[in-house]
N, C-alpha and C. Protein backbone atom coordinates (compact mmCIF):
# COMPACT_ATOMS: atom_id res chain seq x y z
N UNK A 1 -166.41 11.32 63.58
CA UNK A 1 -165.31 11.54 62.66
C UNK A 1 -164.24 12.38 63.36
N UNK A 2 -162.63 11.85 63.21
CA UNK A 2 -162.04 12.72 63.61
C UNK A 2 -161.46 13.84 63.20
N UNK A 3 -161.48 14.73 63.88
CA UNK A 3 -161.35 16.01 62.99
C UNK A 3 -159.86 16.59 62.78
N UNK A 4 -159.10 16.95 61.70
CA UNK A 4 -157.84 17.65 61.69
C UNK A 4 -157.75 18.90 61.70
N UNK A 5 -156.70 19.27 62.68
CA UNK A 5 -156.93 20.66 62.89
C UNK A 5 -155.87 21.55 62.19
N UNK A 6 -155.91 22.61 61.59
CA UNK A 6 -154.94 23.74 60.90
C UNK A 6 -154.53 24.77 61.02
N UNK A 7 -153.14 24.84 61.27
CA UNK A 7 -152.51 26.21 61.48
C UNK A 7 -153.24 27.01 60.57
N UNK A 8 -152.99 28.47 61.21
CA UNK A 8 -153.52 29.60 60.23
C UNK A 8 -153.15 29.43 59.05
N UNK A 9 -151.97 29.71 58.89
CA UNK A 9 -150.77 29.85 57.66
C UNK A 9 -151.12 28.31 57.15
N UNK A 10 -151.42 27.11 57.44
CA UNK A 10 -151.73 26.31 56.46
C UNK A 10 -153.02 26.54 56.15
N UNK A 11 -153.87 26.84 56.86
CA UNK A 11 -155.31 26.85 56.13
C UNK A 11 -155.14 28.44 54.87
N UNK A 12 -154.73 29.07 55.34
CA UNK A 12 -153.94 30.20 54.17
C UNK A 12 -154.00 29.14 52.58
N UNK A 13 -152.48 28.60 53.33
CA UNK A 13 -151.94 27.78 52.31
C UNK A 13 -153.15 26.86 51.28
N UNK A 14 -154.03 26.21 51.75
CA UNK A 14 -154.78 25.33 51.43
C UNK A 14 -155.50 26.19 50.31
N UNK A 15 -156.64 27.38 51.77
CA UNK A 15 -157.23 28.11 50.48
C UNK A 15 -156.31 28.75 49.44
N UNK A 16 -155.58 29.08 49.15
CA UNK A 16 -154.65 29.46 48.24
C UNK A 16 -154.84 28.58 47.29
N UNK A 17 -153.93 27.12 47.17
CA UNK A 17 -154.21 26.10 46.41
C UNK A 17 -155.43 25.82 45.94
N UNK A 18 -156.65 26.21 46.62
CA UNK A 18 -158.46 25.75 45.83
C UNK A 18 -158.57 26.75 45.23
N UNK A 19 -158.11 27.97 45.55
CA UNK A 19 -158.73 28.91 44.94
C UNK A 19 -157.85 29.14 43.34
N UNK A 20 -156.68 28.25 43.48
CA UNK A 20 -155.70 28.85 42.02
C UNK A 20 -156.84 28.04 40.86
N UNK A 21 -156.49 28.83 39.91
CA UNK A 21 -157.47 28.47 38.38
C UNK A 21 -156.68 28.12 37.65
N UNK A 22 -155.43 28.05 37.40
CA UNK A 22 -154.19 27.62 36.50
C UNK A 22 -153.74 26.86 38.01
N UNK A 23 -152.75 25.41 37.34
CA UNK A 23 -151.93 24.96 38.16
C UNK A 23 -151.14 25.11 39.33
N UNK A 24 -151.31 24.84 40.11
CA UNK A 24 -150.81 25.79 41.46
C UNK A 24 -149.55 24.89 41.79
N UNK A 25 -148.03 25.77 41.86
CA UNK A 25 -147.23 25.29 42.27
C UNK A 25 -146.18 26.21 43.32
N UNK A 26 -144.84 26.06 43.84
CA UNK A 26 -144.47 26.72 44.46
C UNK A 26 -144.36 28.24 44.34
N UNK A 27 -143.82 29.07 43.63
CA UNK A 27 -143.89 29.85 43.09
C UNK A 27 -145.40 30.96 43.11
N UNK A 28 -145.97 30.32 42.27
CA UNK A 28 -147.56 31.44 42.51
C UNK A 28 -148.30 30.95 43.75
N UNK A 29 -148.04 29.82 44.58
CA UNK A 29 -148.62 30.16 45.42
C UNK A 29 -148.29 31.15 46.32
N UNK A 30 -146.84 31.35 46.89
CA UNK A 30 -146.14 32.38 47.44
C UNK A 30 -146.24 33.58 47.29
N UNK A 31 -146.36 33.71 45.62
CA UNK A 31 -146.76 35.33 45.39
C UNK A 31 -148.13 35.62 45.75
N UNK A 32 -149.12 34.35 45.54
CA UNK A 32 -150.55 34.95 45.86
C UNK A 32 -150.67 35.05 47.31
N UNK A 33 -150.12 34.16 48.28
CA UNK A 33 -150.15 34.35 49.69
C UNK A 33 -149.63 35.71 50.26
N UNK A 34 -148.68 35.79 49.44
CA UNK A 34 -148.27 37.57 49.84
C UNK A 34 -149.01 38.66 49.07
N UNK A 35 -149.93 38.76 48.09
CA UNK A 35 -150.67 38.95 47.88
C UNK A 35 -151.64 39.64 48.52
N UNK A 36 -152.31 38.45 48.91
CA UNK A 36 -153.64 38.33 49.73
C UNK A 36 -153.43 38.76 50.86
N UNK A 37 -152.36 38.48 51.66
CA UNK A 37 -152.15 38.95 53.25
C UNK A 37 -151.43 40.39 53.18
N UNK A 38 -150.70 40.35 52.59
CA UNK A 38 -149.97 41.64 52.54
C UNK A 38 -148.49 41.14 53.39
N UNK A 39 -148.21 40.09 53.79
CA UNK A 39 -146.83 39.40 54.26
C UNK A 39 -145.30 38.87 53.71
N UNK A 40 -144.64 39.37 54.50
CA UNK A 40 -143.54 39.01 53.81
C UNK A 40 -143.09 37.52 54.15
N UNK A 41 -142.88 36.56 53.37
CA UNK A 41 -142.56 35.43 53.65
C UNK A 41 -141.90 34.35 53.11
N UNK A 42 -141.46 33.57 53.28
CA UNK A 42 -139.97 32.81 52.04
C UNK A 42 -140.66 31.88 51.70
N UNK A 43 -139.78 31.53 50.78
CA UNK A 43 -140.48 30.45 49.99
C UNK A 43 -140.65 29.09 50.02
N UNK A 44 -139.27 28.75 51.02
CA UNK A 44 -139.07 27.95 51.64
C UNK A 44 -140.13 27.48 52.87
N UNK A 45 -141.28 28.35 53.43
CA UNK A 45 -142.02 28.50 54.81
C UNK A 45 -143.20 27.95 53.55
N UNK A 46 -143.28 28.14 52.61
CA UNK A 46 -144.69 28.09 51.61
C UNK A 46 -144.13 26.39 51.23
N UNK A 47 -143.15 25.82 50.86
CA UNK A 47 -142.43 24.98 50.43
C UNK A 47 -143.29 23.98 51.51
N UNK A 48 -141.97 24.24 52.41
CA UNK A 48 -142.61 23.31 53.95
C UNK A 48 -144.13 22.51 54.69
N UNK A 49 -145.12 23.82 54.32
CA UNK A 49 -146.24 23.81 54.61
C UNK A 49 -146.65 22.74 53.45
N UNK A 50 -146.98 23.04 52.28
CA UNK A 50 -147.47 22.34 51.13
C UNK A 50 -147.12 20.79 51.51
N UNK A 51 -145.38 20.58 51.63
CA UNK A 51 -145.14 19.17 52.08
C UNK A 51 -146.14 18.92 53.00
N UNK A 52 -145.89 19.31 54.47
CA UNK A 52 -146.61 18.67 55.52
C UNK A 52 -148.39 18.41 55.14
N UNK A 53 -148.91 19.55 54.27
CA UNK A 53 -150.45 19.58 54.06
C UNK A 53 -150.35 18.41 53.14
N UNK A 54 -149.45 17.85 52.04
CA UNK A 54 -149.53 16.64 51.71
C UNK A 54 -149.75 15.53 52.34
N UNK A 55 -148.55 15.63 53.80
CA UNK A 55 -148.22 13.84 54.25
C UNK A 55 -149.42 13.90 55.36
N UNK A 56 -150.68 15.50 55.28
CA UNK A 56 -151.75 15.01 55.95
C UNK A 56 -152.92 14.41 55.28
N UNK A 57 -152.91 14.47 53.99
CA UNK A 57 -153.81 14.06 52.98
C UNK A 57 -154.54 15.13 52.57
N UNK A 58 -154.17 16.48 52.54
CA UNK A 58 -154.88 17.52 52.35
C UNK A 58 -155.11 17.98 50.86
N UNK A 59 -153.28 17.51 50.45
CA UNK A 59 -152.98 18.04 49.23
C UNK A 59 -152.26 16.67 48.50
N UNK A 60 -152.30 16.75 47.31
CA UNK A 60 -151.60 15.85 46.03
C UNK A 60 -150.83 16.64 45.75
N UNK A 61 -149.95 15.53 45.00
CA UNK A 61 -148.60 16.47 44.43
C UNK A 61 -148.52 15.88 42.92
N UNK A 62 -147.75 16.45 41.90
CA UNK A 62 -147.33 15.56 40.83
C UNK A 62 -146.02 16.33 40.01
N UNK A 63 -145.21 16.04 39.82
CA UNK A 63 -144.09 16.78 38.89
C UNK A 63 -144.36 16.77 37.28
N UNK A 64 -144.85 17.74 37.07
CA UNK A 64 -144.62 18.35 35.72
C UNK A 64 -143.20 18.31 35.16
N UNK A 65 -143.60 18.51 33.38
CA UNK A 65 -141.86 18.64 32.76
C UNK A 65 -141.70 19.21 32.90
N UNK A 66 -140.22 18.96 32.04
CA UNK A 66 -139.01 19.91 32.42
C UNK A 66 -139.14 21.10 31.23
N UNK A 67 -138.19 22.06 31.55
CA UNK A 67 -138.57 23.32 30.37
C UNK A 67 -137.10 23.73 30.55
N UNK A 68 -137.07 24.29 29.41
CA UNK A 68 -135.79 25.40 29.14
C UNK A 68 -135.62 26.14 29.84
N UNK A 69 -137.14 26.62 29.90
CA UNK A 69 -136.73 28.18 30.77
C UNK A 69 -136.60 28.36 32.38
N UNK A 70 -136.35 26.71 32.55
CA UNK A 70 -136.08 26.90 33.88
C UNK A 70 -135.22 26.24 33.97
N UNK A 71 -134.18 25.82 33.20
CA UNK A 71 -132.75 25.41 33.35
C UNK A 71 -132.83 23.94 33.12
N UNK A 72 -134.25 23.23 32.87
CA UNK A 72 -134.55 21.58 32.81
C UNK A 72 -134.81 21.42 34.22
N UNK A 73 -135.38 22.02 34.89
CA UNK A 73 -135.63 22.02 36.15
C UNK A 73 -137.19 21.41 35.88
N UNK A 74 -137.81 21.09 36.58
CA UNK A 74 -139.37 20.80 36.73
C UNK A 74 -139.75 21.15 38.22
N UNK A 75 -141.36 21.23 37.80
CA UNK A 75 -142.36 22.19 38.50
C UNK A 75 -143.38 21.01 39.14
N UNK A 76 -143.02 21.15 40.87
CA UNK A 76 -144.37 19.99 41.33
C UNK A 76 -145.40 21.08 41.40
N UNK A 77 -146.56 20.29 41.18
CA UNK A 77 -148.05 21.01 41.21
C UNK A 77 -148.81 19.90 41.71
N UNK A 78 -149.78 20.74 42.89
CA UNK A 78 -150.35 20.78 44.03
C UNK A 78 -151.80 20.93 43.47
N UNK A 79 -152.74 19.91 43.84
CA UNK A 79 -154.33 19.97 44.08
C UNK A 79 -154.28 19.68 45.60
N UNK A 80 -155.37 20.34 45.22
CA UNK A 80 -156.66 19.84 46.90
C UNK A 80 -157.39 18.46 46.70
N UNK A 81 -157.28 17.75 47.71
CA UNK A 81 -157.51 16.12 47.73
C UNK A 81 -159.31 16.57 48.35
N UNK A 82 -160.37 15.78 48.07
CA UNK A 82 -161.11 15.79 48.60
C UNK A 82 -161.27 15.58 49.62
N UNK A 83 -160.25 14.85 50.72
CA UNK A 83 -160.37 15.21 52.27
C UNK A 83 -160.06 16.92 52.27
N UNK A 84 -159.02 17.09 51.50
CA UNK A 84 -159.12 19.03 51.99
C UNK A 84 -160.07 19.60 51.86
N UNK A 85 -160.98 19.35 50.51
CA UNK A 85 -162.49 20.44 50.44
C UNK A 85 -163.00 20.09 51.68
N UNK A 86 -163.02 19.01 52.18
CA UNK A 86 -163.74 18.96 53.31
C UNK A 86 -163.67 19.47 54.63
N UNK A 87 -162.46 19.76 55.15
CA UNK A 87 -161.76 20.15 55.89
C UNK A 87 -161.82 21.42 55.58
N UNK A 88 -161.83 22.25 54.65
CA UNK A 88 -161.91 23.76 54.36
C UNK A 88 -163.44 24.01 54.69
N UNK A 89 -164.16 23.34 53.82
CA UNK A 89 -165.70 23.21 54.60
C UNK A 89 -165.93 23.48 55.80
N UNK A 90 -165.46 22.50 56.79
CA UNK A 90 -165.37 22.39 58.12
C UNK A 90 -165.25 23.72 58.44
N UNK A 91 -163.98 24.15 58.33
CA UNK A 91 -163.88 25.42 58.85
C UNK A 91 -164.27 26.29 58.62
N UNK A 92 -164.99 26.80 57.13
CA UNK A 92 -165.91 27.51 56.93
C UNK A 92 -167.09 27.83 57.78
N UNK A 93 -167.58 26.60 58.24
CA UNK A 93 -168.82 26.56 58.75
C UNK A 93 -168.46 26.66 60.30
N UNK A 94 -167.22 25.98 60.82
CA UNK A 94 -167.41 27.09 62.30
C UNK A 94 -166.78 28.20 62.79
N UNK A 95 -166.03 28.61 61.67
CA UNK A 95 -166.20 30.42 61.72
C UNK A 95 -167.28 31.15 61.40
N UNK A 96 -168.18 30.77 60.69
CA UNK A 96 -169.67 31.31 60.32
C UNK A 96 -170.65 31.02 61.46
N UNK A 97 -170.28 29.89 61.87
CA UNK A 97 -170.95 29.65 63.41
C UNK A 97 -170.46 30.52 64.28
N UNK A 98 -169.39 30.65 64.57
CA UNK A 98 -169.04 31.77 65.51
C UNK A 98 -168.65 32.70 65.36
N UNK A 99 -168.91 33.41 64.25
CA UNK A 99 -169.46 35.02 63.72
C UNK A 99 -170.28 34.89 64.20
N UNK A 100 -171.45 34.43 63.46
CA UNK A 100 -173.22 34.49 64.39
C UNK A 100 -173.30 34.70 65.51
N UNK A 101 -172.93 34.16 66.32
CA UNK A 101 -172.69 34.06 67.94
C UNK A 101 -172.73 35.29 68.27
N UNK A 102 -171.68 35.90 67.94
CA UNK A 102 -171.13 37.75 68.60
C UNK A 102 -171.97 38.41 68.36
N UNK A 103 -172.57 38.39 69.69
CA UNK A 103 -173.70 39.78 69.97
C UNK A 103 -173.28 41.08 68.82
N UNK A 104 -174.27 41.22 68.47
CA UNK A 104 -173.97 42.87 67.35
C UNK A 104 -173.23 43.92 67.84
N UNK A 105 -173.63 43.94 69.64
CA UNK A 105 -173.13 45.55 70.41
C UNK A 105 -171.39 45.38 70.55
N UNK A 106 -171.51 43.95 70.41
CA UNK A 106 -169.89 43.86 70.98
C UNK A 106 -169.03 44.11 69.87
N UNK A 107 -169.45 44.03 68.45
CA UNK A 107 -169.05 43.84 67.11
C UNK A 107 -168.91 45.70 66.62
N UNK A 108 -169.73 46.64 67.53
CA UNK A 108 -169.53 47.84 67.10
C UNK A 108 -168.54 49.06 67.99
N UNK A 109 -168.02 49.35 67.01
CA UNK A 109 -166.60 50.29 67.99
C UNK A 109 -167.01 51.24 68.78
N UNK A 110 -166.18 51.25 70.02
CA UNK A 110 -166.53 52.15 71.44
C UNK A 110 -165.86 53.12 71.28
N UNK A 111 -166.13 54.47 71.78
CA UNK A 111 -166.06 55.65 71.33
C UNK A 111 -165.53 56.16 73.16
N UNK A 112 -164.73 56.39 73.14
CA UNK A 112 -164.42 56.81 74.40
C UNK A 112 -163.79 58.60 74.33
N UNK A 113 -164.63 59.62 75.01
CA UNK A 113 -163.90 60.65 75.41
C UNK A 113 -163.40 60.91 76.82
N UNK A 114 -162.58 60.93 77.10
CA UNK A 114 -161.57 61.47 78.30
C UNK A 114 -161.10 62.79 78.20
């Protein structure tokens, strides 16, 4: 199987989107990404990503209505496609693979006096 590979900031992006419990669209995902990282970042860079994680099959899209309170504007909202759980999977499991790996001694902080 061939495997797709993910920028940091999109795999960010991704888990962001699985992890929302209400509808995930531009907007809260941005705030939760800055959030979670503690980063400052536009919305436009969160925008971008979501597209491209779409035209990889990662993510679905669909436009919701329109509302008042946003001028008759409408809201696209973003799932995770079951190629993405899978792909988040993936990577789950070989960062957990290579956590394991790292010897314990190397994992504990060196204390140097001079």
């Amino acid at each position: 199987m061939k495997r797709t590979f993910l920028g940091e900031f999109e795999e960010i992006v991704l888990l962001v989107v699985a992890a929302c419990t209400e509808q995930a669209y531009g907007v809260t995902i941005w705030e939760s990404i800055q959030q979670y990282t503690g980063r400052t970042i536009s919305l436009s860079a969160v925008h971008a990503t979501l597209y491209r994680l779409e035209e990889k099959g990662f993510l679905t899209s669909e436009m919701g209505g329109a509302t008042a309170e946003r001028g008759g504007r409408r809201k696209r909202y973003f799932t995770i496609t079951s190629y993405g759980n899978r792909g988040l999977q993936e990577i789950q499991q070989l960062r957990q693979q290579l956590w394991q790996n790292i010897p314990a001694e190397k994992m504990q902080p060196k204390l140097s006096f001079s």
